[in-house]
Protein backbone atom coordinates (compact mmCIF):
# COMPACT_ATOMS: atom_id res chain seq x y z
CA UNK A 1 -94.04 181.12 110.40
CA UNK A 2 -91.64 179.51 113.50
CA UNK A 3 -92.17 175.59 113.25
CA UNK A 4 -92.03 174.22 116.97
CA UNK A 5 -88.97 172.11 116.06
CA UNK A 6 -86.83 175.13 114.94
CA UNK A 7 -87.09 176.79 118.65
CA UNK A 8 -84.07 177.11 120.29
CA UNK A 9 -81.79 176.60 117.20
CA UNK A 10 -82.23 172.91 117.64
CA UNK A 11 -83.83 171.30 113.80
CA UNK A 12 -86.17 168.24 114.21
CA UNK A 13 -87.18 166.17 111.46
CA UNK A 14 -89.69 164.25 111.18
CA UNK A 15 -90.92 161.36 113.39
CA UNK A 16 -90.15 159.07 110.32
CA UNK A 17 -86.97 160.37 110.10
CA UNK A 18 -85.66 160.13 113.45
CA UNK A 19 -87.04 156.89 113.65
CA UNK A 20 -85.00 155.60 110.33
CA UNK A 21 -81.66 157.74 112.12
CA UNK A 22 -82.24 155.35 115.07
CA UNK A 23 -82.37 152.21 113.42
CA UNK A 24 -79.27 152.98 111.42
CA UNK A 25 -77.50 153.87 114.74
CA UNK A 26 -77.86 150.90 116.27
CA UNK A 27 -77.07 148.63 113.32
CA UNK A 28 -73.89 150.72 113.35
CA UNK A 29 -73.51 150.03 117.10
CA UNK A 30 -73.96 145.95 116.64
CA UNK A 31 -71.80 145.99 113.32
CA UNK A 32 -68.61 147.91 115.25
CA UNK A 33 -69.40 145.41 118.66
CA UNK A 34 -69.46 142.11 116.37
CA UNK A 35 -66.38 143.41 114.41
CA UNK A 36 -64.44 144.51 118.00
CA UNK A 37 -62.81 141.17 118.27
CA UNK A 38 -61.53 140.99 114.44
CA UNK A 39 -60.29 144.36 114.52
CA UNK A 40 -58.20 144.08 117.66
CA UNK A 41 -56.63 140.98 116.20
CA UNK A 42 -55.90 142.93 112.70
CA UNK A 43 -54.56 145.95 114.78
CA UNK A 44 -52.34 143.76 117.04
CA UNK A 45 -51.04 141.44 113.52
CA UNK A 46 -50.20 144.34 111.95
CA UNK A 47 -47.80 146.09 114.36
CA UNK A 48 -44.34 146.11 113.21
CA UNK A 49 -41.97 143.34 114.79
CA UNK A 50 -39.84 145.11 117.65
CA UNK A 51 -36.25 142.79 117.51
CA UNK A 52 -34.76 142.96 120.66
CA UNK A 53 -31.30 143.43 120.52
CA UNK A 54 -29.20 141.74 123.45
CA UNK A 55 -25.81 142.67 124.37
CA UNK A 56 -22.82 140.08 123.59
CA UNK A 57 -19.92 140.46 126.16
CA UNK A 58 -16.71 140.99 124.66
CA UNK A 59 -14.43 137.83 124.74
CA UNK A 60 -11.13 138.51 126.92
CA UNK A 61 -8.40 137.24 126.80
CA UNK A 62 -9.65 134.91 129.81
CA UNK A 63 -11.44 131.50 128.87
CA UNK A 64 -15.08 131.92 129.90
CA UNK A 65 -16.21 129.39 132.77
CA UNK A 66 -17.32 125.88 132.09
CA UNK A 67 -20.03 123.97 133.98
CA UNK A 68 -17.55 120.73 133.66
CA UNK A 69 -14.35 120.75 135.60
CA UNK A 70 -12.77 121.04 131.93
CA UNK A 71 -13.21 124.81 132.23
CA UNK A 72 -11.23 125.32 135.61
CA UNK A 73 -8.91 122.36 135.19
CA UNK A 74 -7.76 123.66 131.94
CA UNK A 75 -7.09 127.19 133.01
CA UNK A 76 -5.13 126.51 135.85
CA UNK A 77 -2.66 124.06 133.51
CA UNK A 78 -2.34 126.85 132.02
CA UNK A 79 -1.53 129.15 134.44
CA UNK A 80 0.85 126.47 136.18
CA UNK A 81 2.63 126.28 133.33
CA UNK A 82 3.07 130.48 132.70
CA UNK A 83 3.83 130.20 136.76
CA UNK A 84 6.58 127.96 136.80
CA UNK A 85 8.48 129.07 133.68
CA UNK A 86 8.01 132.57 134.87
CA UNK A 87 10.92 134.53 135.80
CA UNK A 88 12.63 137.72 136.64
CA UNK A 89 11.21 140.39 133.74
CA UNK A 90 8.88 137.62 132.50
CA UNK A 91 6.51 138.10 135.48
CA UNK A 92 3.88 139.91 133.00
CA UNK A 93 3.03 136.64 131.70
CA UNK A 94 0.86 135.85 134.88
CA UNK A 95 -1.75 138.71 134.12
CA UNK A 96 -3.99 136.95 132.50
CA UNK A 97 -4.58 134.36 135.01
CA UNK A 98 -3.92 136.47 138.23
CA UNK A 99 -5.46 139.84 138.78
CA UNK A 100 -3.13 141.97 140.52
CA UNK A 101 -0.09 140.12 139.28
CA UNK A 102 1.94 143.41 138.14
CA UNK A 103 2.88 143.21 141.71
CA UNK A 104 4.35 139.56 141.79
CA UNK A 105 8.01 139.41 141.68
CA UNK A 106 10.04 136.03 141.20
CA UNK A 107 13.96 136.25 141.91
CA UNK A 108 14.44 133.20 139.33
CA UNK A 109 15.87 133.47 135.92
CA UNK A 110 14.07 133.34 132.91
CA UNK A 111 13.51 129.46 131.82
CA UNK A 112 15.50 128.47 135.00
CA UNK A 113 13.26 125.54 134.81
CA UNK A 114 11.34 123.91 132.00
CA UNK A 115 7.57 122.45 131.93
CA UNK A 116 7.64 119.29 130.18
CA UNK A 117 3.90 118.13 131.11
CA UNK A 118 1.12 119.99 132.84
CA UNK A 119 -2.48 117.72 133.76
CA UNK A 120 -5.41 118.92 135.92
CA UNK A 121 -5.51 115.73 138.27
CA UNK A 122 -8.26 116.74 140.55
CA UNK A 123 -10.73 119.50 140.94
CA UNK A 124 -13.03 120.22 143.46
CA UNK A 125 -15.39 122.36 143.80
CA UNK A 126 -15.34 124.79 146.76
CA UNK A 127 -18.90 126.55 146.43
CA UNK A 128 -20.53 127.95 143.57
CA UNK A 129 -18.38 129.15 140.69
CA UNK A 130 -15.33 128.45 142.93
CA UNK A 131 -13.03 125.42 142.60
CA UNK A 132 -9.55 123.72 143.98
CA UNK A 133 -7.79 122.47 141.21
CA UNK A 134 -4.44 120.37 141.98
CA UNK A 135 -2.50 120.10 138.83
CA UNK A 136 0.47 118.05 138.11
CA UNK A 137 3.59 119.26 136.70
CA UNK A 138 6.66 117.41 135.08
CA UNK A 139 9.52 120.13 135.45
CA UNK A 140 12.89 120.27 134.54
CA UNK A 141 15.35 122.07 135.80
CA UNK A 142 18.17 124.23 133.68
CA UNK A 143 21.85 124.98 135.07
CA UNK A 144 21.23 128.64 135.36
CA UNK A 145 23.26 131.89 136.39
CA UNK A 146 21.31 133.35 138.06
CA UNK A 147 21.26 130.73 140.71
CA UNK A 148 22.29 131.95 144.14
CA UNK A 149 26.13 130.15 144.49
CA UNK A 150 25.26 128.59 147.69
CA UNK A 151 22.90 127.02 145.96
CA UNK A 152 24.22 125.99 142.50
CA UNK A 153 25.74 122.88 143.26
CA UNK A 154 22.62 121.14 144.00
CA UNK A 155 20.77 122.58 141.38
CA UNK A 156 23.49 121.52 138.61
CA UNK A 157 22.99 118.27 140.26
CA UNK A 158 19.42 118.02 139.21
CA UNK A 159 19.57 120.12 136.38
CA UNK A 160 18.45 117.96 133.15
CA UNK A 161 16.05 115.53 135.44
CA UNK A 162 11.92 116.10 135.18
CA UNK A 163 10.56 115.69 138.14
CA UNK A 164 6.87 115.53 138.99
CA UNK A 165 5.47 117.89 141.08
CA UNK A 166 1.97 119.02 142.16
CA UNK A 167 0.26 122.43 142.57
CA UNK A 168 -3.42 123.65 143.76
CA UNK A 169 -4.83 126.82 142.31
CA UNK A 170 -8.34 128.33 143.37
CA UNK A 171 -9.87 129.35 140.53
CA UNK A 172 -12.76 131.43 141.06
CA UNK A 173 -15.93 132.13 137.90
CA UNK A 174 -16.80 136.34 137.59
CA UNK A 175 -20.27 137.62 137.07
CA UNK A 176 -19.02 137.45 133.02
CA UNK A 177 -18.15 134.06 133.78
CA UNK A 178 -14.29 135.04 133.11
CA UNK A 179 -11.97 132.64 134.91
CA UNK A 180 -9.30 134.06 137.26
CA UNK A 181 -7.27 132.56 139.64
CA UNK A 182 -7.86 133.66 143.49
CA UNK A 183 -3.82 133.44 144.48
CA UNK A 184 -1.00 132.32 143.63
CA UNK A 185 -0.51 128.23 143.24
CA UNK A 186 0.45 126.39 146.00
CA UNK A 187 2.95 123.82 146.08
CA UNK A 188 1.45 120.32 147.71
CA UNK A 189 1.85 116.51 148.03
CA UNK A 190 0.70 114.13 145.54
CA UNK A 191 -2.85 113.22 145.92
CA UNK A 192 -3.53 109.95 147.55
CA UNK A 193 -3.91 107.23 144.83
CA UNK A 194 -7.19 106.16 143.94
CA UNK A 195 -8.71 102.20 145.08
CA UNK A 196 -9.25 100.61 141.56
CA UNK A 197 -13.07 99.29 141.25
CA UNK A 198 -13.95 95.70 140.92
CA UNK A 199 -15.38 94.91 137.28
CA UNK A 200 -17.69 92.48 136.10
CA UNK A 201 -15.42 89.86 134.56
CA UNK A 202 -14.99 86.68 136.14
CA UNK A 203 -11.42 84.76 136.00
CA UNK A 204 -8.91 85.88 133.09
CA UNK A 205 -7.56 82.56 131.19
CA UNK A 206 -5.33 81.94 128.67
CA UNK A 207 -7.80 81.84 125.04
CA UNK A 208 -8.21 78.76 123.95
CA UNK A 209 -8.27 78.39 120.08
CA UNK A 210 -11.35 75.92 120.23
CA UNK A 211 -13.36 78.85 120.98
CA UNK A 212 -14.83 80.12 118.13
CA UNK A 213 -14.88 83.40 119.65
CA UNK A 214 -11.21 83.62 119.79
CA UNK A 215 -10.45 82.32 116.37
CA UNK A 216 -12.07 85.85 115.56
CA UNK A 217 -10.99 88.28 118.35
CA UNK A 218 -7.58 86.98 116.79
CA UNK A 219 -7.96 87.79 113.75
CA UNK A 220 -10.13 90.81 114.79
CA UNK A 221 -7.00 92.36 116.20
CA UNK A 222 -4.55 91.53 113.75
CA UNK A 223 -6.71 93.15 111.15
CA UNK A 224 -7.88 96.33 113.28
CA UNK A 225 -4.49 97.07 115.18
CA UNK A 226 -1.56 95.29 112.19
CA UNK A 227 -3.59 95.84 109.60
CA UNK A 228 -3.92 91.81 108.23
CA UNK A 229 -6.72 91.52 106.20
CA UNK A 230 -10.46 93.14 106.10
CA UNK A 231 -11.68 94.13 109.31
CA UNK A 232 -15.46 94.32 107.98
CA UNK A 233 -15.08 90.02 108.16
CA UNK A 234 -14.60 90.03 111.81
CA UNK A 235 -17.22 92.85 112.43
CA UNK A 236 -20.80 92.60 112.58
CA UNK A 237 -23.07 94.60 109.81
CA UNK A 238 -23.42 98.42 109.60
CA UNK A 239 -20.65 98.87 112.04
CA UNK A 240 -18.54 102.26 111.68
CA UNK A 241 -15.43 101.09 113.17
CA UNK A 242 -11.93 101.22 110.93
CA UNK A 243 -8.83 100.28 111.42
CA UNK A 244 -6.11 102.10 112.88
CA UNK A 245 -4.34 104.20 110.95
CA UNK A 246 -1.10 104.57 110.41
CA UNK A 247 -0.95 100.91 111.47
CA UNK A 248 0.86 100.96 114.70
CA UNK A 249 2.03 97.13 115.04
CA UNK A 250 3.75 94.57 113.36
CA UNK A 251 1.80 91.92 115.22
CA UNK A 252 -1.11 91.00 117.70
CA UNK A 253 -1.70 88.22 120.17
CA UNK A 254 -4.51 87.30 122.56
CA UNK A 255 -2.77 86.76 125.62
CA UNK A 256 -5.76 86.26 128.34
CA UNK A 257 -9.94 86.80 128.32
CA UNK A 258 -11.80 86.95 130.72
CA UNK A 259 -15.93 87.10 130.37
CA UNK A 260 -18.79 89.04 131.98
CA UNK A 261 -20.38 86.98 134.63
CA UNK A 262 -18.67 83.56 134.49
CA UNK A 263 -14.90 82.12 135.74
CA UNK A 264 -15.11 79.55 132.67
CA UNK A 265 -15.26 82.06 129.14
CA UNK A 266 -15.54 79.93 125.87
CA UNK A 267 -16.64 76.98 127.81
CA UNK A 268 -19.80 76.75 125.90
CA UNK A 269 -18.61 78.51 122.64
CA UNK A 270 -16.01 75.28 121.72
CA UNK A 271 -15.56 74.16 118.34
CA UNK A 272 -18.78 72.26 117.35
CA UNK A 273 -21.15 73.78 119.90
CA UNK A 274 -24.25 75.52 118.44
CA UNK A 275 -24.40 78.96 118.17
CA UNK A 276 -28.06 80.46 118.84
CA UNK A 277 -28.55 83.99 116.58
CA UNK A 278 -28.29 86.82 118.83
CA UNK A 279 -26.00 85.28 121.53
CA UNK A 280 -24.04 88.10 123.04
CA UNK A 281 -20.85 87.83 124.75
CA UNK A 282 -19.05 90.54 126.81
CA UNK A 283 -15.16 90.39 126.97
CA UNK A 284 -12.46 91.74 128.56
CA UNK A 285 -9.14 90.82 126.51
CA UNK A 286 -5.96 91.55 126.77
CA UNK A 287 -3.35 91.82 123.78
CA UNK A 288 0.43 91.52 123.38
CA UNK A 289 1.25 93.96 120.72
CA UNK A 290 4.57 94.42 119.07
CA UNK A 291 5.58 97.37 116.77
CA UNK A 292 7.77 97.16 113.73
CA UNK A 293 10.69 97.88 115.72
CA UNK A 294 10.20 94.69 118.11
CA UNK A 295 9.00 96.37 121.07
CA UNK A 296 6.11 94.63 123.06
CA UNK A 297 3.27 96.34 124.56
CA UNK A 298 -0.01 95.11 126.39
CA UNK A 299 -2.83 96.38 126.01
CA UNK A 300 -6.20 95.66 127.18
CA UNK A 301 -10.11 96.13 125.01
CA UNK A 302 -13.60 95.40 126.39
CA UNK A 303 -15.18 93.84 123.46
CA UNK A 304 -19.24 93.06 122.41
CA UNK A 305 -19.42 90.01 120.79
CA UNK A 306 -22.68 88.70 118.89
CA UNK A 307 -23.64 85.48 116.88
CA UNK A 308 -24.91 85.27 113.59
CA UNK A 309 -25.28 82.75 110.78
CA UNK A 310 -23.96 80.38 113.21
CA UNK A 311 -20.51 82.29 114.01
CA UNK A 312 -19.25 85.06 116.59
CA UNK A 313 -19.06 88.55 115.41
CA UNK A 314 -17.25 91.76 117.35
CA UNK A 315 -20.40 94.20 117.44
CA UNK A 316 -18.34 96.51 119.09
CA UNK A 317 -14.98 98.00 120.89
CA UNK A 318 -16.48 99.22 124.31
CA UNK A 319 -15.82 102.66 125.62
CA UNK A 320 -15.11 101.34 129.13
CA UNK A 321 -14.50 98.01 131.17
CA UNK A 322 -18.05 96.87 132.48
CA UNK A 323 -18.15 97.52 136.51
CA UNK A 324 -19.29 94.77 138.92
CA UNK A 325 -22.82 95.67 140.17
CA UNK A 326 -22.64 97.30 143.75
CA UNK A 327 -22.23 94.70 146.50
CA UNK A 328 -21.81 91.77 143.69
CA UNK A 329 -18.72 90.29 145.47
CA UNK A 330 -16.71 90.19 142.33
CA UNK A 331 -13.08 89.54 142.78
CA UNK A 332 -11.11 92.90 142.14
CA UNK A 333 -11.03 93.04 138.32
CA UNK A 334 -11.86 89.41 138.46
CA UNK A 335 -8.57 88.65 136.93
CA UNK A 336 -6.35 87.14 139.90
């Protein structure tokens, strides 16, 4: 006998059956939604790690571009200086400064002339990755053969003597950021000297020894420039500065000070005076070296002083000269 469920080759269960198949269904269903979220994250954790490799440029034999003028003002020293000592045969030295220099030819002999001194003195940027750079040159000339006759009277006569001459290169920055110079240099006039800025300092004197301050910048400076006794003594605590070494100088003296702010330095710091903790004084001194040999030379040190225990301390050899604030009024270095 045919059961009604078994018509059309479809098998029924029961009703209790299918009704226990339906309720494990749909705890399947909520059990596989709930656990969606957790087994996306586990999937996603536990692909492999893809490294992306990136291609590294191959270094030429041109510098790469700097975003300082150090980048262009060194490169074009050095192509000044291939340039100028450059001569006929030698022109292949240019080539890695001037694209297309196979085609350069110079009539002079080789090391006709001799660079003594090459110095990026001012560059300028044109646009972006593009720059003027005027560099100076100290060149000598050589008596040389191949010197036209005409012409080799004068240039005996200055043969032996540097002379100082200046150049401008455009150096131009490639997609790479390689360096290359645009053109050859050309020859110009010295740039126009630069207006000295007015600094902080009022009136330089002549240091007075009943300053306690200048009992030890003296003694400061013998120890850190002639090497006379400990410089930690003159120096305030936890300081990293040493003296110089090889000691250059036979001897130091304070010549003139002059003090941040004020036309009358040390007149409050005399012999006696109290000295608060903490008081700072900023100095601009200037020193009369001489080296073992007898030969004098200035020189000049902004100095940090700062009191403790009831003395002055050096807390520190400034990097720079302080500047008088814009529109101050200060006398030009304030040392006339």
């Amino acid at each position: 006998m045919v059961l009604p469920g078994e018509v059309g080759g479809w098998a029924l269960g029961s009703l209790g059956a299918a009704a226990n198949a339906v309720t494990v269904v749909r705890r399947a269903a909520w059990v596989l939604l709930l656990a969606g979220p957790a087994l996306g994250a586990w999937a996603l954790l536990s692909q492999p790690e893809v490294v992306v490799s990136r291609a590294v440029p191959e270094r030429g034999a041109v510098a790469a571009a700097d975003t300082s003028a150090s980048g262009p003002g060194g490169f074009a020293e050095l192509f000044v200086h291939a340039y100028l000592e450059a001569g006929e045969g030698t022109e292949g030295s240019l080539e890695g400064f001037l694209p297309g220099a196979e085609s350069v030819v110079v009539l002079a002999g080789p090391g006709s002339q001799v660079v003594e001194q090459v110095a990026a003195v001012r560059v300028r940027a044109v646009s972006d990755g593009y720059w003027a750079v005027t560099v100076a040159a100290r060149v000598r000339l050589v008596k040389s053969a191949a010197v036209k006759p005409a012409v080799q009277e004068g240039a005996d006569a200055g043969a032996g003597v540097a002379v100082l001459r200046y150049f401008r290169v455009p150096v131009r920055s490639g997609p790479a950021g390689a360096l290359a110079a645009v053109s050859l240099p050309a020859e110009v006039g010295a740039p126009p000297a630069g207006k000295a800025p007015a600094l902080g300092y009022g009136q330089g004197v002549e240091p007075s020894q009943a300053d306690a301050g200048v009992r030890t910048l003296g003694g400061f400076f013998s120890s850190y420039l002639a090497g006379e006794g400990e410089l930690d003594r003159y120096m305030s605590p936890g300081s990293a500065l040493a003296s110089v070494v090889p000691v250059p100088y036979a001897s130091v003296a304070l010549v003139r000070i002059a003090e941040y702010g004020t036309n009358a330095p040390g007149a409050a710091f005399s012999e006696g005076a109290e000295i608060a903790d903490g008081t700072r004084r900023r100095l601009l001194v200037d020193v009369a070296a001489v080296d073992p040999v007898g030969v004098e030379r200035p020189l000049t040190y902004a100095v940090a002083m700062k009191a403790r225990d009831g003395r002055w301390e050096v807390e520190a050899v400034e990097a720079a000269p302080l500047l008088a604030p814009a529109g101050s009024g200060v006398a030009k270095e304030g040392r006339n």
